[in-house]
Protein backbone atom coordinates (compact mmCIF):
# COMPACT_ATOMS: atom_id res chain seq x y z
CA UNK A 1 159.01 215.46 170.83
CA UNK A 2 160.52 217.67 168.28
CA UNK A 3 160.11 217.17 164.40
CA UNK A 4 162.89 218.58 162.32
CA UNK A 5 162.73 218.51 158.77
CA UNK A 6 165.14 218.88 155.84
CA UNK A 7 164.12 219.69 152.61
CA UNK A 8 165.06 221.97 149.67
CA UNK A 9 164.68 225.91 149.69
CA UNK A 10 162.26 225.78 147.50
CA UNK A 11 159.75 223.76 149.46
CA UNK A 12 159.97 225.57 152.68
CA UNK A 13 157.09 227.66 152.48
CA UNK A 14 155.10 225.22 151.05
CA UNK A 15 155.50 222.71 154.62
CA UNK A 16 155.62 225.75 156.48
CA UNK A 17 152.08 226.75 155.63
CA UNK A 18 150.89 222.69 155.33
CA UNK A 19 152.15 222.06 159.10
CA UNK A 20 150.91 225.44 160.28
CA UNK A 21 150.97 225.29 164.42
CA UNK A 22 152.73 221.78 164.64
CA UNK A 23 156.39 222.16 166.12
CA UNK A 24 158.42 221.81 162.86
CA UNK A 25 161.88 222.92 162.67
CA UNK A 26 162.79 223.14 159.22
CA UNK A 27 166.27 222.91 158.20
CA UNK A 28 167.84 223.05 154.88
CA UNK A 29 171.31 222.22 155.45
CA UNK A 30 172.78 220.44 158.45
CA UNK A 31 174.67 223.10 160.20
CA UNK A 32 171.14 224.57 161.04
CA UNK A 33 171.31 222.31 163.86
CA UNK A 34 172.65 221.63 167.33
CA UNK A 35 173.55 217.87 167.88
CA UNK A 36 173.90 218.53 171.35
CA UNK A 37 170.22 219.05 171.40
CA UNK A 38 168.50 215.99 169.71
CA UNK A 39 167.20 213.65 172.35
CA UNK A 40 163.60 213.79 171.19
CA UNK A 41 164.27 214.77 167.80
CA UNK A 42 162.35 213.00 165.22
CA UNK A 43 164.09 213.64 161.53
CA UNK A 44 162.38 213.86 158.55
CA UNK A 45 163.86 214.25 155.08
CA UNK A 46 161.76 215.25 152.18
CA UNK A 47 164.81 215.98 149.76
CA UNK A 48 163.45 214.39 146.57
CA UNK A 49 167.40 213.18 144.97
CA UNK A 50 168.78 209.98 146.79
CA UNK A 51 172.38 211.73 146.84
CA UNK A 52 171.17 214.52 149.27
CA UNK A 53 169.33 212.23 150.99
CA UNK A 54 172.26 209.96 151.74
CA UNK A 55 174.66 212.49 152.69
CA UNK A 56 172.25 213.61 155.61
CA UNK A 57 171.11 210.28 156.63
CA UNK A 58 175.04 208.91 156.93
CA UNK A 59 175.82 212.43 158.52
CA UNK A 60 172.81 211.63 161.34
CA UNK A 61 173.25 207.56 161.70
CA UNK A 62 177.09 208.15 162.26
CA UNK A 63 176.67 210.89 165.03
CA UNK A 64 176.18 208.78 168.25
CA UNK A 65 174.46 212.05 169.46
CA UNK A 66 171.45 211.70 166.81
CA UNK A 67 172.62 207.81 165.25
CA UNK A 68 169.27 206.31 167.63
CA UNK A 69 166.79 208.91 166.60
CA UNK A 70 164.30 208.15 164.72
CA UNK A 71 164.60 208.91 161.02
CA UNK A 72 161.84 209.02 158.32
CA UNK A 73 161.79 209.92 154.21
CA UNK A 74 159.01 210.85 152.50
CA UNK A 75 159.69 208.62 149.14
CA UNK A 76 161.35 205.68 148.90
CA UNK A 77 164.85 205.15 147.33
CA UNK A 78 165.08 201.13 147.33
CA UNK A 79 168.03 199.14 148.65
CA UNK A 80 170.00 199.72 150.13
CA UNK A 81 169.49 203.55 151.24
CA UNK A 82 165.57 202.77 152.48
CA UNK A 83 167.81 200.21 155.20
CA UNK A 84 169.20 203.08 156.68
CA UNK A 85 165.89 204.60 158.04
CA UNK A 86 163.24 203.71 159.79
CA UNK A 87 160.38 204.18 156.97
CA UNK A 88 158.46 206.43 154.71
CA UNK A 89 155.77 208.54 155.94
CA UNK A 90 153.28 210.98 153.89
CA UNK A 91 153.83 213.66 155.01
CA UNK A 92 155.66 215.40 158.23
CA UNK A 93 153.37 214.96 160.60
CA UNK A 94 152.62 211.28 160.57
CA UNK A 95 156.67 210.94 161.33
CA UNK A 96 155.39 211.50 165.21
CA UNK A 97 153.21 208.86 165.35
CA UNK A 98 155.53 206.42 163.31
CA UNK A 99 158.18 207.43 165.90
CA UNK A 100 156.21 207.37 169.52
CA UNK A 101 157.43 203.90 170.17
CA UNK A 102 160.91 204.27 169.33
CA UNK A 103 160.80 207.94 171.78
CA UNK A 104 159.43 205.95 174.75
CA UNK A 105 161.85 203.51 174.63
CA UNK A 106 164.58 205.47 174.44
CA UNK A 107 163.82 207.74 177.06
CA UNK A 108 164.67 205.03 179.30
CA UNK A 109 167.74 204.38 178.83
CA UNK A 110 170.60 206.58 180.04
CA UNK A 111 172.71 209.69 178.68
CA UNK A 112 175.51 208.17 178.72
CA UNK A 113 173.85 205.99 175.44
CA UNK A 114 173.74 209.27 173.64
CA UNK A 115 177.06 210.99 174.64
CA UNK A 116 179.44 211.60 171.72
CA UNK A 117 182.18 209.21 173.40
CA UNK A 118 179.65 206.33 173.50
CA UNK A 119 180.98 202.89 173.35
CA UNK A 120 180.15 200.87 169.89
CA UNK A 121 178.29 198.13 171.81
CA UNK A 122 176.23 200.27 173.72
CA UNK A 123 174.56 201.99 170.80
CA UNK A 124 174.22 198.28 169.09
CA UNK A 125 172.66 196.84 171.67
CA UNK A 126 170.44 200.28 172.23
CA UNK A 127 169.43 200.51 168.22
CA UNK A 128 167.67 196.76 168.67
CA UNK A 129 166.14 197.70 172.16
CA UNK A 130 164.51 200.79 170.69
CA UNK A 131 163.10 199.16 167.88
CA UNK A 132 162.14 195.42 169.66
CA UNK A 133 160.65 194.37 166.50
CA UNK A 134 163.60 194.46 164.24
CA UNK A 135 165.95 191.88 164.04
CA UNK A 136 170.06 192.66 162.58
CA UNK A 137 169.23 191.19 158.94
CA UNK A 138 172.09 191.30 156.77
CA UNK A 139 171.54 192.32 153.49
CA UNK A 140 173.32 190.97 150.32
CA UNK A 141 175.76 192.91 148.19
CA UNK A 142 176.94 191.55 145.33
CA UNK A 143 179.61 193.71 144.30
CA UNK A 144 180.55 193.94 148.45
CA UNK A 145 183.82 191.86 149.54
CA UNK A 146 181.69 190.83 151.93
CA UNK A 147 178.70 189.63 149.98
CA UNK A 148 176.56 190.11 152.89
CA UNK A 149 176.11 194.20 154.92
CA UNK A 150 174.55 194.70 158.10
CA UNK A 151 174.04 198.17 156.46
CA UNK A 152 172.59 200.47 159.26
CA UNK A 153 175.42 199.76 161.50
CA UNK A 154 177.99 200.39 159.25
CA UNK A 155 176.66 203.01 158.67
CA UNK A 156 176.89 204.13 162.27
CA UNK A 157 179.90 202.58 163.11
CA UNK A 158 182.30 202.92 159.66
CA UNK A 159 183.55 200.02 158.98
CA UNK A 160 181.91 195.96 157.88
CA UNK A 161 185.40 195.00 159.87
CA UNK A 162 184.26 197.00 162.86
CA UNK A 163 180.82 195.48 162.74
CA UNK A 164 181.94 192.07 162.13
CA UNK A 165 184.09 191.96 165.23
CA UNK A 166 181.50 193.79 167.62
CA UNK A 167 178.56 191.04 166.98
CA UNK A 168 181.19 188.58 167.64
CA UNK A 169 181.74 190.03 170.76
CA UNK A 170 178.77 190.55 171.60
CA UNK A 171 177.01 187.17 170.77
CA UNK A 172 180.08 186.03 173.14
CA UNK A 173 179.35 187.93 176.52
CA UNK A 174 175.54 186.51 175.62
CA UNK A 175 174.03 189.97 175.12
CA UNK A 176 173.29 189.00 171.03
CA UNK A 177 172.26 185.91 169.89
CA UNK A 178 172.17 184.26 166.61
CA UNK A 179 168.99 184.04 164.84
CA UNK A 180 168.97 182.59 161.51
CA UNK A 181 171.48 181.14 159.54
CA UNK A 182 171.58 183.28 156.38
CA UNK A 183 173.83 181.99 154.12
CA UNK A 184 177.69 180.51 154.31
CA UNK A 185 180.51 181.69 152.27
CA UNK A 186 183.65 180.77 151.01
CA UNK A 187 186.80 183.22 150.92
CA UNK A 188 190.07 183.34 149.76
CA UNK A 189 192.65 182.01 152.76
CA UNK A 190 195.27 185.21 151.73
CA UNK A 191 193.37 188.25 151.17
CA UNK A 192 189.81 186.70 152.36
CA UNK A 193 188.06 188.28 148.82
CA UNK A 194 185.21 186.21 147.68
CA UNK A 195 186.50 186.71 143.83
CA UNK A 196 187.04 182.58 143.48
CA UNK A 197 187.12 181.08 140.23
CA UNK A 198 186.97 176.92 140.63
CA UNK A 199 189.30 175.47 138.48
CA UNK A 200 189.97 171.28 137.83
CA UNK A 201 193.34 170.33 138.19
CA UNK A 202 195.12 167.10 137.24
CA UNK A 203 196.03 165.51 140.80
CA UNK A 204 199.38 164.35 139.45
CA UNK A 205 200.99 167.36 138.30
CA UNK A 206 198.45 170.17 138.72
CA UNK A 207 197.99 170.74 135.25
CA UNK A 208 194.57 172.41 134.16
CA UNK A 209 194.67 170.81 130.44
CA UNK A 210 192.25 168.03 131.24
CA UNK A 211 189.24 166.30 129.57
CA UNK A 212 186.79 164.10 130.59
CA UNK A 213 186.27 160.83 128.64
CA UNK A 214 182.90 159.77 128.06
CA UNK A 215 181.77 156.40 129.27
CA UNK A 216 178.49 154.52 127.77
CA UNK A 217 176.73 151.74 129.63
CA UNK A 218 174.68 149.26 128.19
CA UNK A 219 171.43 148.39 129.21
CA UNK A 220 171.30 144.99 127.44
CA UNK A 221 174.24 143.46 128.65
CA UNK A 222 175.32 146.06 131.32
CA UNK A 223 178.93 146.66 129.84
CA UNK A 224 180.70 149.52 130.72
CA UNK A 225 183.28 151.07 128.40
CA UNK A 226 184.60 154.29 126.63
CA UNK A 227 182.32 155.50 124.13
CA UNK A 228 182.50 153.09 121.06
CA UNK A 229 182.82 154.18 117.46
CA UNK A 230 179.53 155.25 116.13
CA UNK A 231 177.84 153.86 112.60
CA UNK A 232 174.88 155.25 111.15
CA UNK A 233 172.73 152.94 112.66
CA UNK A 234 173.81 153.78 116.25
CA UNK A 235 176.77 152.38 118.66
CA UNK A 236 177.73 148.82 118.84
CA UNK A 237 178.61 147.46 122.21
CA UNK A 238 181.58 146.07 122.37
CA UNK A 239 180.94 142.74 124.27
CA UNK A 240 177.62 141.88 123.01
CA UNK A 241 178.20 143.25 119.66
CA UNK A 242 174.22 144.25 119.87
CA UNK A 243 173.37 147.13 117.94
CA UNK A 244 172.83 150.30 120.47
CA UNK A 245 170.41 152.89 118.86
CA UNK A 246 168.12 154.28 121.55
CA UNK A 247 169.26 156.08 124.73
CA UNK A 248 167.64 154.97 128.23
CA UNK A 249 166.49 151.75 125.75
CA UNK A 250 169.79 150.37 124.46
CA UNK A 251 172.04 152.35 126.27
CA UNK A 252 173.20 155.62 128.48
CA UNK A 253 175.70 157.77 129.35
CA UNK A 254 177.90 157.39 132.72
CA UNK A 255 180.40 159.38 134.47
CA UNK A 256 183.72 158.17 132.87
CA UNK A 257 187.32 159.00 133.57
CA UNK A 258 189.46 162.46 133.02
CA UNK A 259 192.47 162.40 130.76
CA UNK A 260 195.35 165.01 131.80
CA UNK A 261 197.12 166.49 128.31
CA UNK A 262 200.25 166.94 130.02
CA UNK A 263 201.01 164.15 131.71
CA UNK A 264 199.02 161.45 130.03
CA UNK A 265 197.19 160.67 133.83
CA UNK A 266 194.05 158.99 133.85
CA UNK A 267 191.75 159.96 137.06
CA UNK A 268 188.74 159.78 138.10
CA UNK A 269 188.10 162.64 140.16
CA UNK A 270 189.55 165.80 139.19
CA UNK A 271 191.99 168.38 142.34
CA UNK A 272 189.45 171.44 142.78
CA UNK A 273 191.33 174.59 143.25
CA UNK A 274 190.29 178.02 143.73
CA UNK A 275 191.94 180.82 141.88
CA UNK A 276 191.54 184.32 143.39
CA UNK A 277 190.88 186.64 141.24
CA UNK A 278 191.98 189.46 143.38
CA UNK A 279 195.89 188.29 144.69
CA UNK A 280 196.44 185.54 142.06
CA UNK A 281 196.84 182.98 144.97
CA UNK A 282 195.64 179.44 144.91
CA UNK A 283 194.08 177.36 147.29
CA UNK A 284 192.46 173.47 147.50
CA UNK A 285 188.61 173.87 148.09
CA UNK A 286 189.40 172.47 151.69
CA UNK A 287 191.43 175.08 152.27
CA UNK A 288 188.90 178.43 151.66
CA UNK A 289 188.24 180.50 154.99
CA UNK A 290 184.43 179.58 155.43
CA UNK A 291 182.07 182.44 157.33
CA UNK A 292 178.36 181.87 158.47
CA UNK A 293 176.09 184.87 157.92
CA UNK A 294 173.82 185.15 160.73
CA UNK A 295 171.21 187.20 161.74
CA UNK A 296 171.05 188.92 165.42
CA UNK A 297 168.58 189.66 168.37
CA UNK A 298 168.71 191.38 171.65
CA UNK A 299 168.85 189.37 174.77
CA UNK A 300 167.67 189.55 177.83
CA UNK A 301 171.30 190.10 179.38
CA UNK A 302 171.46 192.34 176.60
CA UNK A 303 169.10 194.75 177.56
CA UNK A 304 170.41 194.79 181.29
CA UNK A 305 173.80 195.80 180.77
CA UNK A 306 172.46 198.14 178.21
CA UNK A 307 170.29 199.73 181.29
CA UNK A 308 172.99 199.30 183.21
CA UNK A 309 175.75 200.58 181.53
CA UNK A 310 177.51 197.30 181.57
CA UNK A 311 178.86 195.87 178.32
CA UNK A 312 181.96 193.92 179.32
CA UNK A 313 182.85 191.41 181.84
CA UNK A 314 186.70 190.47 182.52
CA UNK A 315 185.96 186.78 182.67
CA UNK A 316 183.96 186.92 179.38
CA UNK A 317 187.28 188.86 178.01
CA UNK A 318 189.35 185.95 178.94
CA UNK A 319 187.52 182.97 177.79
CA UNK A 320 185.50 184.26 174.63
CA UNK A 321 187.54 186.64 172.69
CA UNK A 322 191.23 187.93 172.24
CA UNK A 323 190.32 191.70 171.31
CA UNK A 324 189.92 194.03 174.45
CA UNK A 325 189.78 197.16 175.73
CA UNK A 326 192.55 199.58 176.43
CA UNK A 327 191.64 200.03 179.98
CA UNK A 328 191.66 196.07 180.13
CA UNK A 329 195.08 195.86 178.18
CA UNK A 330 196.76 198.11 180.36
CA UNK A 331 195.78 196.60 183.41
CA UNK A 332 196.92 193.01 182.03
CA UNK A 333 199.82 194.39 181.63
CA UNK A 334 200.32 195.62 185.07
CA UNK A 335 199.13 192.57 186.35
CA UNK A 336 201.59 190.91 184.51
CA UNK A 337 204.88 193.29 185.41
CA UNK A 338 203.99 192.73 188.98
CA UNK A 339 203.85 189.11 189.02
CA UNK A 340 207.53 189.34 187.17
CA UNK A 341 208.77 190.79 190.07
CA UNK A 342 207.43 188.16 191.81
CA UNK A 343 208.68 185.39 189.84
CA UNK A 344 211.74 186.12 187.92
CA UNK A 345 210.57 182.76 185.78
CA UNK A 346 207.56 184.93 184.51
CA UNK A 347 208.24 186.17 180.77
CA UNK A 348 205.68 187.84 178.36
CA UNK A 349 206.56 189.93 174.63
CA UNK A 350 204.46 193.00 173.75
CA UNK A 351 204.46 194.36 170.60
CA UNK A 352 203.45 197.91 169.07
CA UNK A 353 202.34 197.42 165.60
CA UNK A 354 201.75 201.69 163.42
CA UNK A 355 200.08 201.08 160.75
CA UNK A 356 200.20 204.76 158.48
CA UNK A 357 200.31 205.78 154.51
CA UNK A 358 202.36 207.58 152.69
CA UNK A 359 201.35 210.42 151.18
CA UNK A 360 198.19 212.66 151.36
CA UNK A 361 194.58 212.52 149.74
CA UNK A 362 190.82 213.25 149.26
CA UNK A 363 188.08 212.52 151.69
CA UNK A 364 187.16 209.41 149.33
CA UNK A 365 190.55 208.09 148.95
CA UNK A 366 190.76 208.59 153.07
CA UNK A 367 187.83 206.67 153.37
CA UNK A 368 189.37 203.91 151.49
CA UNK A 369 192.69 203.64 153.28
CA UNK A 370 190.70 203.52 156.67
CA UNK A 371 188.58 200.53 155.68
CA UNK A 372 191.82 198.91 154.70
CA UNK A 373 193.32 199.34 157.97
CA UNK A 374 190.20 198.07 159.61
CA UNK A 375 190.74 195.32 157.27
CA UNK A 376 194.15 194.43 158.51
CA UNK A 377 193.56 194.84 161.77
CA UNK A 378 190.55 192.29 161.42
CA UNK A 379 193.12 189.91 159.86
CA UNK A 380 195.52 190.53 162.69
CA UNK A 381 193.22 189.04 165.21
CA UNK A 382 192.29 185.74 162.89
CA UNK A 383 195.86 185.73 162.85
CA UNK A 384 197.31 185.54 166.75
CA UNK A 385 196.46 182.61 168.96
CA UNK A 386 193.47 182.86 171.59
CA UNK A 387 196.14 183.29 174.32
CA UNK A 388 197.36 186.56 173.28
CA UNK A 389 195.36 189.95 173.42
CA UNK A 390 194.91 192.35 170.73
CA UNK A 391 194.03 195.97 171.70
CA UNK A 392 193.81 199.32 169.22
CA UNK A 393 194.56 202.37 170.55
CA UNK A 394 193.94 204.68 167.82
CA UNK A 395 193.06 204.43 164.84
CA UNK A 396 196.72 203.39 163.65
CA UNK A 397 198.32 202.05 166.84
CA UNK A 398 197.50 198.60 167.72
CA UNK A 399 199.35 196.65 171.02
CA UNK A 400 199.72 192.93 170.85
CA UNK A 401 200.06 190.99 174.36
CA UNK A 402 201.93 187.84 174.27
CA UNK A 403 201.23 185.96 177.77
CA UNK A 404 204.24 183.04 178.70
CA UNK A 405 206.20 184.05 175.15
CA UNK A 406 209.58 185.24 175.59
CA UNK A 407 212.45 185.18 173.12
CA UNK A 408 212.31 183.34 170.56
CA UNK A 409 209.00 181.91 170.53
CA UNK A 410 207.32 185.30 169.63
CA UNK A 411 209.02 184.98 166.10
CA UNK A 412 205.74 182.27 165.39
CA UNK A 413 203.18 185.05 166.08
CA UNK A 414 205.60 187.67 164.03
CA UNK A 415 205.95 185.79 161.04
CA UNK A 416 202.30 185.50 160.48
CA UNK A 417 201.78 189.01 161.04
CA UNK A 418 204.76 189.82 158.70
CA UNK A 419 203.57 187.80 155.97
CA UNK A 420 200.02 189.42 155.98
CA UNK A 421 202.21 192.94 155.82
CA UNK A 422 203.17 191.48 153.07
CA UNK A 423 200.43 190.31 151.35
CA UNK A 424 198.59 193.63 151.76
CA UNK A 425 200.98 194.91 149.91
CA UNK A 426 200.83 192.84 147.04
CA UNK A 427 197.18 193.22 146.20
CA UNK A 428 196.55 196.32 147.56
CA UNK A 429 198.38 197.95 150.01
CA UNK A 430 200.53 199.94 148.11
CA UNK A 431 201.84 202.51 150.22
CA UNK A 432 200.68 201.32 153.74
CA UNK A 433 203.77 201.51 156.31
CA UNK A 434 204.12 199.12 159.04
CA UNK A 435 206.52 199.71 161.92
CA UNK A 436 206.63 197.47 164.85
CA UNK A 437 208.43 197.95 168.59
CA UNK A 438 209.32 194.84 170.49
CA UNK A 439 209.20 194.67 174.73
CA UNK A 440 210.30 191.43 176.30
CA UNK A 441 209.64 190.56 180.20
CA UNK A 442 211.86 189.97 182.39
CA UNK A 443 215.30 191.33 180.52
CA UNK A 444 213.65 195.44 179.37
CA UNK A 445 211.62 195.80 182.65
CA UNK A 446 212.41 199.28 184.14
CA UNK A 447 211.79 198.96 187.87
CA UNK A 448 208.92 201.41 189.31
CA UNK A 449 207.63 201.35 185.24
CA UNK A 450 203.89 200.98 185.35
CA UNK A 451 201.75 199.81 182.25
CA UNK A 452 201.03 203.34 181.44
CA UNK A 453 204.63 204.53 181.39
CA UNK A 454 205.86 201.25 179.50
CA UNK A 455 203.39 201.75 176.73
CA UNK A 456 204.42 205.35 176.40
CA UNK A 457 207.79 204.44 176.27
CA UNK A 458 207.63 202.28 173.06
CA UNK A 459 205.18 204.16 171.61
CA UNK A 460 207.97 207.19 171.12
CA UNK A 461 210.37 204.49 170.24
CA UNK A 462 207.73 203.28 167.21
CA UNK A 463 207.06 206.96 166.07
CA UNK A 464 210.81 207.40 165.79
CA UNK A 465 211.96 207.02 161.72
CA UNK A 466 215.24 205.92 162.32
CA UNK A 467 216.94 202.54 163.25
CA UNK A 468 214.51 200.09 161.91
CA UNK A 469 215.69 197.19 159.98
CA UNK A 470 214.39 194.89 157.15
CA UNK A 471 211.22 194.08 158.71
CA UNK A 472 210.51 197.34 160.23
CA UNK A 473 211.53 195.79 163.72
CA UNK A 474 212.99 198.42 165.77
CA UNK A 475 213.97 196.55 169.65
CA UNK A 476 213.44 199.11 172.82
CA UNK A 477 215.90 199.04 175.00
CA UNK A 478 215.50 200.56 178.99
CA UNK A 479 215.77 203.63 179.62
C-alpha cells in the first residue's frame, strides 16, 4: 500500500513531520506522479478550496489507470463533490485503514481492469465489486437535463449519455440489476429536456383562453347548477328557491364545466399539453418520453465476467440491445457480405453518419460540444428499430447496419435520423455538421472486399467535402 497525498505548499512540512516514518508521498501538483504506477495507491487530498479539490479528483476518477483507487478528503465539500470519493478521514494515516477493503479486493482482479484501454463496463462492474457495500444511487440535479446523475461514473466515464446506455447494457447481459425504483420522469418527445410547462387547451380548437365555470350543489335539495346570483343573505337555489347561506350546511362547491373564449366550447375536461421550454415544441401529456430512474447492483454473473474478462456475449448482443461493438459490427458485416454471395436475394444498407463542428474553441466550450454529440448519438439509437445495429467508431464516426433493408426502405430509418439533424439544430446545434455515406448490398459489393476494406472505403468517401447534396447524402459507388 502506498499513500500519496496532495496538498498545498504550504502544508508540506507540516504532514511531513506529523506522518514522520509512514510511507507518504506527498505531491503538490499532479504531474508529480506516475499513473503507470498506482495499483496500491491510496489518494488523499487535503487541499482546503473545493475547486482544487475537484480538478484532482475528476483528473484521478477519469484515468482508468487510478479511476478504482481509493480516494479520501480530509473535509467535506457537500453534494455533489463528497459523491465522487470514497469519504473523509482525519488525517492521512487513517486513509489506510479506510481503504484496506477496497485494496484486497482489487488485487484480485486482473490488469487488464486497470490498463489505460480498459473497456467502460469492465471498470463499472469493477467500481461496485470493490466496494460490495455500495449500491449505483443516482443523485438528483435540479438544474441537470437529466434531473437525476449517477455522478461518480460520469465522472469516470464523461458523459450521463455514455452512462445511461452502459447500465442499459449491462442490466441486459444480467451482470447489473435494478434495485430500486427512484423516481419516473417525463421528457420532451423532440429534444428529450425536462423544461415542460403544462398548459390547458380547449379540445376543439386548441385555444389556451379558457375558464372554468363554477358549479354549486345543494345539499337541501341536491340541485346542481352554475353558481347562482348572490344576495346579501347568501345564494338562492334555483329549484327550491331555499335560501343557501352556509357552506357544507346549505350548500358546496363542485367541479363545473370550462368555457373556451375563442370558440364559445363548453367542456368538461380540459386537452393537457406540454410546452417545452427549451425547442418551443408541443406535445399531448400521452405523448412525453417517460424514463424510470433506477438504482443498480452487482450480480453474481457480474462479478464472473468481471474475473473473467468477459463482458459481452453475441447472443445477448442480438436479442437485448442494438448498440455493439466494433469488433462485433465488423464481423456482422462480413457475415453478411458472404451470405450475399450466397444468395443474390440477400440485401442489407449501411450507413456512415460524421458528426463534426465548425470552428475551433476552449477546453469548456469542447467539453460542451462532446456531450452534445453523446447526446445525439444517444438519440440515434432511440431512434433506429431493434433490427438494425448501431456502432461508434470514434468519437465522431458512427456506422449504422440495416439487416434485410435495401433501396428504398432505408429512407424510413433516414428520415428519422434527418429530422433529429434537424432538430439539433434548431435548439442547439448550431454549427454541428452531419455528413452521411450510403452502401447498399447486393448492387456496390466489390468482390474479394472484406468488412474491413468496405468500411474504409466509405469512410474516405464521408471525409471527402465535395459532392454532397441537400441532405448531406453523398452515395459510394465501387471502386
Amino acid at each position: 500500500m502506498k499513500l500519496v497525498c496532495f496538498l498545498p505548499p504550504d502544508d508540506v512540512a507540516r504532514f511531513a513531520e506529523e506522518t514522520a516514518g509512514k510511507p507518504v508521498q506527498y505531491c503538490v501538483n499532479i504531474d508529480e506522479i506516475s499513473f503507470e504506477e498506482q495499483r496500491d495507491s491510496v489518494f488523499v487530498l487535503a487541499y482546503p478550496d473545493s475547486r482544487s479539490v475537484s480538478r484532482l479528483v475528476h483528473i484521478l476518477r477519469q484515468d482508468p489507470r487510478t479511476s478504482l483507487q481509493p480516494l479520501y478528503t480530509t473535509e467535506g465539500f457537500g453534494k455533489p463533490l463528497d459523491l465522487l470519493v470514497d469519504g473523509v478521514v482525519t488525517d492521512v494515516a487513517a486513509a489506510a485503514t479506510e481503504a484496506e477493503p477496497i485494496l484486497r479486493r482489487l488485487a484480485e482482479l486482473d490488469d487488464a481492469v486497470f490498463h489505460v484501454d480498459v473497456g467502460d463496463y469492465l471498470r463499472i462492474l469493477a467500481l461496485l465489486y470493490s466496494r460490495p457495500d455500495r449500491q449505483l444511487v443516482p443523485h438528483r440535479v435540479w438544474l441537470d437535463e437529466h434531473a437525476y446523475a449517477y455522478t461518480l461514473l460520469e465522472a469516470m466515464l464523461g458523459s450521463a449519455h455514455l452512462v445511461a446506455s452502459r447500465l442499459a447494457i449491462l442490466c441486459d447481459w444480467r451482470y447489473l440489476q435494478r434495485r430500486q425504483l427512484i423516481d419516473r420522469t417525463s421528457h420532451c418527445p423532440v429534444c428529450s429536456s425536462l423544461q415542460l410547462n403544462l398548459v390547458d387547451h380547449c379540445p376543439q380548437c386548441k385555444g389556451t383562453i379558457i375558464e372554468e365555470v363554477p358549479f354549486m350543489q345543494c345539499l337541501l335539495c341536491g340541485h346542481v347548477a352554475e353558481k347562482p346570483s348572490s344576495a346579501e343573505e347568501g345564494f338562492m337555489c334555483p329549484q327550491c328557491k331555499a335560501m343557501l347561506q352556509q357552506i357544507k350546511t346549505d350548500y358546496d362547491w363542485v367541479q363545473g364545466n370550462f368555457n373556451c373564449r375563442s370558440c364559445g366550447n363548453s367542456f368538461t375536461q380540459p386537452d393537457p399539453q406540454a410546452h417545452c421550454l427549451r425547442c418551443g415544441s408541443q406535445a399531448p401529456v400521452g405523448r412525453l418520453l417517460v424514463r424510470q430512474i433506477y438504482s443498480y447492483e452487482l450480480t453474481g454473473a457480474g462479478i464472473d465476467a468481471l474475473k473473467s474478462g468477459l463482458t459481452i456475449e453475441p447472443a445477448d448482443v442480438l436479442n437485448e440491445t442494438n448498440v455493439v461493438a466494433s469488433h462485433f459490427f465488423t464481423n456482422m458485416i462480413n457475415w453478411l457480405l458472404d451470405f450475399c454471395g450466397r444468395d443474390s436475394c440477400e440485401v442489407f444498407t449501411l450507413i456512415g453518419i460524421r458528426l463534426q463542428f465548425a470552428g475551433q474553441v476552449d477546453a469548456e466550450a469542447n467539453r460542451a460540444r462532446m456531450e452534445l454529440l453523446d447526446t445525439f448519438v444517444y438519440r440515434i439509437s432511440e431512434k433506429i428499430r431493434n433490427v438494425d445495429l448501431l456502432s461508434r467508431f470514434r468519437q465522431d464516426l458512427l456506422w449504422l447496419l440495416l439487416p434485410k433493408t435495401g433501396k428504398p426502405d432505408y429512407q424510413v430509418v433516414l428520415d428519422r435520423i434527418i429530422a433529429l439533424q434537424q432538430e439539433h439544430r434548431g435548439f442547439e446545434g448550431e454549427g454541428l455538421q452531419f455528413h452521411t455515406v450510403l452502401f447498399h448490398a447486393p448492387e456496390e459489393i466489390v468482390s474479394g472486399e472484406t468488412s474491413s476494406l468496405l468500411l474504409c472505403r466509405l469512410e474516405k468517401c464521408i471525409m471527402a467535402s465535395t459532392g454532397l447534396n441537400q441532405d448531406g447524402m453523398q452515395p459510394c459507388s465501387p471502386v
